[in-house]
C-alpha atoms as a PDB file:
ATOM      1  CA  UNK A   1      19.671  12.786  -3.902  1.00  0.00           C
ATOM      2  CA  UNK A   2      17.907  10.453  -5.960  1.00  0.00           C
ATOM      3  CA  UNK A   3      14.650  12.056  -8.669  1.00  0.00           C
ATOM      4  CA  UNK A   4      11.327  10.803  -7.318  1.00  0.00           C
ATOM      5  CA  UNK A   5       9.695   8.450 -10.275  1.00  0.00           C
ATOM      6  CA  UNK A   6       6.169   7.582 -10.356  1.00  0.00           C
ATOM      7  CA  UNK A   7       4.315   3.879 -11.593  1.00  0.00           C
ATOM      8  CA  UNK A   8       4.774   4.551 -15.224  1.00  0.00           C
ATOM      9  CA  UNK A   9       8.483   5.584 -15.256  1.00  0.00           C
ATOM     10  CA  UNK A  10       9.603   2.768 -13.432  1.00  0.00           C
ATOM     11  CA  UNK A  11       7.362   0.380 -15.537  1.00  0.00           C
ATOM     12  CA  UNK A  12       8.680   1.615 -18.843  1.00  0.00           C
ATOM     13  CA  UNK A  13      12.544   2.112 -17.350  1.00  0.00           C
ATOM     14  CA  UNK A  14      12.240  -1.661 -16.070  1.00  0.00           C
ATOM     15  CA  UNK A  15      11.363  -2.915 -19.458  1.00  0.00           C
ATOM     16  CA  UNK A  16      14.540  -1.501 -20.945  1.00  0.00           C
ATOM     17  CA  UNK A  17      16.124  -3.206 -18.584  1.00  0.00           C
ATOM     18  CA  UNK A  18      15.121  -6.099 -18.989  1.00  0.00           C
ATOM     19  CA  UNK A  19      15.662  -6.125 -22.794  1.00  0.00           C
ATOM     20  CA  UNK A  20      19.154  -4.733 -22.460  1.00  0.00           C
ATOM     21  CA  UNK A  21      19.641  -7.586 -19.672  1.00  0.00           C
ATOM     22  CA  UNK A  22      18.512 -10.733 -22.625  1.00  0.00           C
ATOM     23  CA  UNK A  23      20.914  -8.766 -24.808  1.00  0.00           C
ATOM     24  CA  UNK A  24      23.690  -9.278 -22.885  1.00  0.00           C
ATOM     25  CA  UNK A  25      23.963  -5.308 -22.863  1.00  0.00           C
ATOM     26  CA  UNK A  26      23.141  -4.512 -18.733  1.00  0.00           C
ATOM     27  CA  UNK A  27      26.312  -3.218 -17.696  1.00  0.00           C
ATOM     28  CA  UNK A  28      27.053  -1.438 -21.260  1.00  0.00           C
ATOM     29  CA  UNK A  29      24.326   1.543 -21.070  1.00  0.00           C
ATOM     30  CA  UNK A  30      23.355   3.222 -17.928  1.00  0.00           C
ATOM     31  CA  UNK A  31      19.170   3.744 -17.754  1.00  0.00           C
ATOM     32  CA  UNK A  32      19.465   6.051 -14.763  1.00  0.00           C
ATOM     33  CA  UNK A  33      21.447   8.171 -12.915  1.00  0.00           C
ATOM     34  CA  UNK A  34      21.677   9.798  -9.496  1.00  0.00           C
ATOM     35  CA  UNK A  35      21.639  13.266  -9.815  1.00  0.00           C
ATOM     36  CA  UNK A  36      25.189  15.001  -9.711  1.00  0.00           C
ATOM     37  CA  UNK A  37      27.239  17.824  -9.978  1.00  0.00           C
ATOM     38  CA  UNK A  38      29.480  16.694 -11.903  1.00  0.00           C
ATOM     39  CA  UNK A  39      28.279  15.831 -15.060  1.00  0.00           C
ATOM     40  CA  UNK A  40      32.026  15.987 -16.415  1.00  0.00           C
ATOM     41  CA  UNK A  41      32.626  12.150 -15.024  1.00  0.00           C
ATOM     42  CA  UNK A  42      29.720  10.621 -16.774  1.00  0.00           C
ATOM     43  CA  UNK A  43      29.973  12.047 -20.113  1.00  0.00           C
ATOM     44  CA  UNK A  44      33.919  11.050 -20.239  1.00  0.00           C
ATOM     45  CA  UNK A  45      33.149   7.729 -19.759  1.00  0.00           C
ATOM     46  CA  UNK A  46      30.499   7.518 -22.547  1.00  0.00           C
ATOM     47  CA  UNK A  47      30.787   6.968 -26.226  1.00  0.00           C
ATOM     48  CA  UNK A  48      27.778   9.141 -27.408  1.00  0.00           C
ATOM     49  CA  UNK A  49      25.045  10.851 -25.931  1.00  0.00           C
ATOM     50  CA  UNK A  50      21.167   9.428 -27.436  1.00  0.00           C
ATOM     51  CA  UNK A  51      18.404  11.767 -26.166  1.00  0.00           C
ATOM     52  CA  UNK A  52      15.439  10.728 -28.475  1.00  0.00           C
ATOM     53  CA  UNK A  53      13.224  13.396 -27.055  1.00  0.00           C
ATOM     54  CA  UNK A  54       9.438  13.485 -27.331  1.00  0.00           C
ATOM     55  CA  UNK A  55       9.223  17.444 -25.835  1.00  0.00           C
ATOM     56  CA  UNK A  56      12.393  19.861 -25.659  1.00  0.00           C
ATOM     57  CA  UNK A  57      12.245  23.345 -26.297  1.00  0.00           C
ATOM     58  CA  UNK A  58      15.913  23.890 -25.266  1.00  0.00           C
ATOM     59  CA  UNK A  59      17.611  20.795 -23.594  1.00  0.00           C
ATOM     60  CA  UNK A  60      21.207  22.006 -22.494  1.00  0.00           C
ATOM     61  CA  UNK A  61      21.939  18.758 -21.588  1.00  0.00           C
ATOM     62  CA  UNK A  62      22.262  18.565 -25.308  1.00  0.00           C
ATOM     63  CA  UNK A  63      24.923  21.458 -25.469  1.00  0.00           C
ATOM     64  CA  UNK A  64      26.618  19.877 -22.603  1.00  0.00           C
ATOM     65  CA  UNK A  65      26.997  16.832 -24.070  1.00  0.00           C
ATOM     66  CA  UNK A  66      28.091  18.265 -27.366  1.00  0.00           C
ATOM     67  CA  UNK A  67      30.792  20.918 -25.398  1.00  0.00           C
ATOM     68  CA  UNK A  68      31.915  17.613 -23.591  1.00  0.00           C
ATOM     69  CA  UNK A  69      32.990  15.772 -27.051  1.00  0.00           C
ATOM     70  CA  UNK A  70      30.403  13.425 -27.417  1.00  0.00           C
ATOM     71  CA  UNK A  71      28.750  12.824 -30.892  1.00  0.00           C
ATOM     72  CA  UNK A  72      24.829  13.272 -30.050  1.00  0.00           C
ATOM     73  CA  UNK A  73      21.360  12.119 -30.602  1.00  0.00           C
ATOM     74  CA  UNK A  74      18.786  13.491 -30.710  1.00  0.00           C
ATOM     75  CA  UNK A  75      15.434  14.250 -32.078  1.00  0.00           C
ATOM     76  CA  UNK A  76      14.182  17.019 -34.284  1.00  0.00           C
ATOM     77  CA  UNK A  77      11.433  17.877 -32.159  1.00  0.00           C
ATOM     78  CA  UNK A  78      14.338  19.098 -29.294  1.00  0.00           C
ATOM     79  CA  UNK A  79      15.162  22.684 -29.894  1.00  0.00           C
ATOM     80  CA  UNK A  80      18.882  22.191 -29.564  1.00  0.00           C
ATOM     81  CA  UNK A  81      18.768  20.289 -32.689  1.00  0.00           C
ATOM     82  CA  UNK A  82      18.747  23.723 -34.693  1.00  0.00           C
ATOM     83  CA  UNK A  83      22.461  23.885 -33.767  1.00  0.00           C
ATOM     84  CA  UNK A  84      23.318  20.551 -35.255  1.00  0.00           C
ATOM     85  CA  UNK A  85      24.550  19.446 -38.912  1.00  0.00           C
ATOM     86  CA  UNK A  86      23.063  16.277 -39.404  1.00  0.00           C
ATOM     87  CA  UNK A  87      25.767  13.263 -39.890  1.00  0.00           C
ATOM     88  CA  UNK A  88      28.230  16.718 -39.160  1.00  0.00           C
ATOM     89  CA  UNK A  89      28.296  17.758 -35.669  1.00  0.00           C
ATOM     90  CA  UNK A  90      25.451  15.312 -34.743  1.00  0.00           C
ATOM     91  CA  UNK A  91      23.031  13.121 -35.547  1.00  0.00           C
ATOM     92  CA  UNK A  92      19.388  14.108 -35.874  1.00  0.00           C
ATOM     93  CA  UNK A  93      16.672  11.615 -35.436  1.00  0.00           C
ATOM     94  CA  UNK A  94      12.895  12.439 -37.498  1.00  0.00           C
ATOM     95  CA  UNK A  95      11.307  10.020 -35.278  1.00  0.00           C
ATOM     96  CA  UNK A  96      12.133   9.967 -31.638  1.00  0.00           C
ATOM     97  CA  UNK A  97       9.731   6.774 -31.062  1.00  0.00           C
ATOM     98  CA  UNK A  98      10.910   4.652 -34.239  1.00  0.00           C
ATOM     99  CA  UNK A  99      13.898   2.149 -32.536  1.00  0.00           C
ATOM    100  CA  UNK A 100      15.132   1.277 -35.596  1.00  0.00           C
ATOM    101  CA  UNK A 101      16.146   5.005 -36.627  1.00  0.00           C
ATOM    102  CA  UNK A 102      17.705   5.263 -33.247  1.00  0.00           C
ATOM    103  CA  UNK A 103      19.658   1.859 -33.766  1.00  0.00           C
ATOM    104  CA  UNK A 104      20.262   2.803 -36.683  1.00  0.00           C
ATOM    105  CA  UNK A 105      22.386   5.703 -35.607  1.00  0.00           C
ATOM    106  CA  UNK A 106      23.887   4.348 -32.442  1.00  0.00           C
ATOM    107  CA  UNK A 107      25.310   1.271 -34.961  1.00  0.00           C
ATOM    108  CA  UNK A 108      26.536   3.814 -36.978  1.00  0.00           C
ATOM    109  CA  UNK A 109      28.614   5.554 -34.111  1.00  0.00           C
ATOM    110  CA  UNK A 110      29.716   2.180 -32.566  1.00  0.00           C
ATOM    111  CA  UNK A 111      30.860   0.577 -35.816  1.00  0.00           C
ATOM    112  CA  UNK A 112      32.754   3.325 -37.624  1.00  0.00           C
ATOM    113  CA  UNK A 113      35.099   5.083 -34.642  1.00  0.00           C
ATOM    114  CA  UNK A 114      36.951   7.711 -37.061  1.00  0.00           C
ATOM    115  CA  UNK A 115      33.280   8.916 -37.378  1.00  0.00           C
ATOM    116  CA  UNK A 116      32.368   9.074 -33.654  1.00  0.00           C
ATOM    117  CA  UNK A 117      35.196  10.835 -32.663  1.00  0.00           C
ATOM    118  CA  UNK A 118      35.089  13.175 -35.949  1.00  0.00           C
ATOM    119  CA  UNK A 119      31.509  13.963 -35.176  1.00  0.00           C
ATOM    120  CA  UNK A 120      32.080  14.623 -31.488  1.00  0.00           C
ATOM    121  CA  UNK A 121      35.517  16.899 -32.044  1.00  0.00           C
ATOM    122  CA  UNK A 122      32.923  18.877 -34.482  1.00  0.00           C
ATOM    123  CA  UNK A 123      29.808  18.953 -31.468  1.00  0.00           C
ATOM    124  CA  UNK A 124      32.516  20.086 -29.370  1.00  0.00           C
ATOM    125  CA  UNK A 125      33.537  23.333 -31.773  1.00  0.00           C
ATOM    126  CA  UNK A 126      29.775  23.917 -32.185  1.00  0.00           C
ATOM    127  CA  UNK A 127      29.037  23.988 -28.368  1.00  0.00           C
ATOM    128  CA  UNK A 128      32.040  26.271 -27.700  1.00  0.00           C
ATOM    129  CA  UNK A 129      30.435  29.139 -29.968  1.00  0.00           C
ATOM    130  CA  UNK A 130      27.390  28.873 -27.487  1.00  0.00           C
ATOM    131  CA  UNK A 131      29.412  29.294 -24.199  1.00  0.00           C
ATOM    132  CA  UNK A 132      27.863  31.162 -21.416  1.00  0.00           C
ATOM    133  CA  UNK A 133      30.367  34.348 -22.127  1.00  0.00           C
ATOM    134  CA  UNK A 134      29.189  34.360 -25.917  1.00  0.00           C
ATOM    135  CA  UNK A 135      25.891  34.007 -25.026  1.00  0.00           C
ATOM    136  CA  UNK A 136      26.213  37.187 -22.756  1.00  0.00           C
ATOM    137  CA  UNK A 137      28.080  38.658 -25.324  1.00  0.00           C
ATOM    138  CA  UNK A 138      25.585  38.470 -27.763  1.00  0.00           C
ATOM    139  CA  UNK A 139      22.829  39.578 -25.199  1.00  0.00           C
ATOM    140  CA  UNK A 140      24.539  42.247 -24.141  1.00  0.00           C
ATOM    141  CA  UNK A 141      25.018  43.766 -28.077  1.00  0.00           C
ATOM    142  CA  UNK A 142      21.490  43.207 -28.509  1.00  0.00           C
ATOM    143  CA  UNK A 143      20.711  45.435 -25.177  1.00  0.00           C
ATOM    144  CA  UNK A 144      23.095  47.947 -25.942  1.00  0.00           C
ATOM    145  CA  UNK A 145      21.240  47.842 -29.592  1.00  0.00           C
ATOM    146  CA  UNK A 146      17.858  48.093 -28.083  1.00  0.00           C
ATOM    147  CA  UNK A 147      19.514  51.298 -25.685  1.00  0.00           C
ATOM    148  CA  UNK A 148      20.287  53.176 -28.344  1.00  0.00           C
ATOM    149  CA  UNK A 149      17.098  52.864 -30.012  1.00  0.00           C
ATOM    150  CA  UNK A 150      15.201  54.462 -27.475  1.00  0.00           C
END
């Protein structure tokens, strides 16, 4: 099952693909992907995860990618960014739109490999605190809190 795109996504996807295509780079990042239910495949087989979000109040494909292993970026506008330590556990862009910053970072991951894979075994403690049994955990002492109270 492919997503439905309209004029303006497939206008600004095609441009990136043309510029990674007189880069050289077409068959090194992957612009789009059918959707899948196993995400597991596609994050083993990438080196980092870049999500320079405009508008993100809580992206788990963030977690996800972090819980996978994968060094991430990502904007400070996305609300998963509040878990990560900057140059730590993850990478944390100020400006989502400036393609230099994002370079920047993804130059960074690809050039120094003891980095990368330090900064993705770190994501991949962080995410693991945030597990769906923690998380209902935590909601369920805050419930039982909230019980007693009344």
């Amino acid at each position: 099952m492919q997503r439905p795109e309209g004029k303006f996504q497939s206008f600004e996807k095609s441009r990136y693909i043309e510029l990674a295509k007189s880069l050289g780079l077409e068959k090194k990042i992957v612009f789009n992907l059918n959707l899948t239910s196993d995400i597991r495949k596609i994050f083993a087989a990438a080196a980092m995860f870049v999500f320079p979000t405009l508008y993100e109040t809580f992206g788990l494909v963030i977690l996800e990618a972090m819980a996978s292993g994968l060094p991430v970026i990502t904007s400070e506008i996305a609300g998963a960014a509040e878990l990560i330590d900057h140059q730590k556990d993850g990478l944390v862009l100020k400006d989502p739109e400036n393609p230099e910053e994002i370079s920047n970072y993804i130059n960074y991951l690809l050039d120094n490999p003891v980095a990368r894979r330090k900064i993705g075994e770190m994501a991949r403690k962080k995410a693991e605190k945030y597990s769906w049994e923690n998380t209902a955990k935590c909601m369920l002492k805050v419930l039982e809190r909230v019980g007693k109270e009344k």
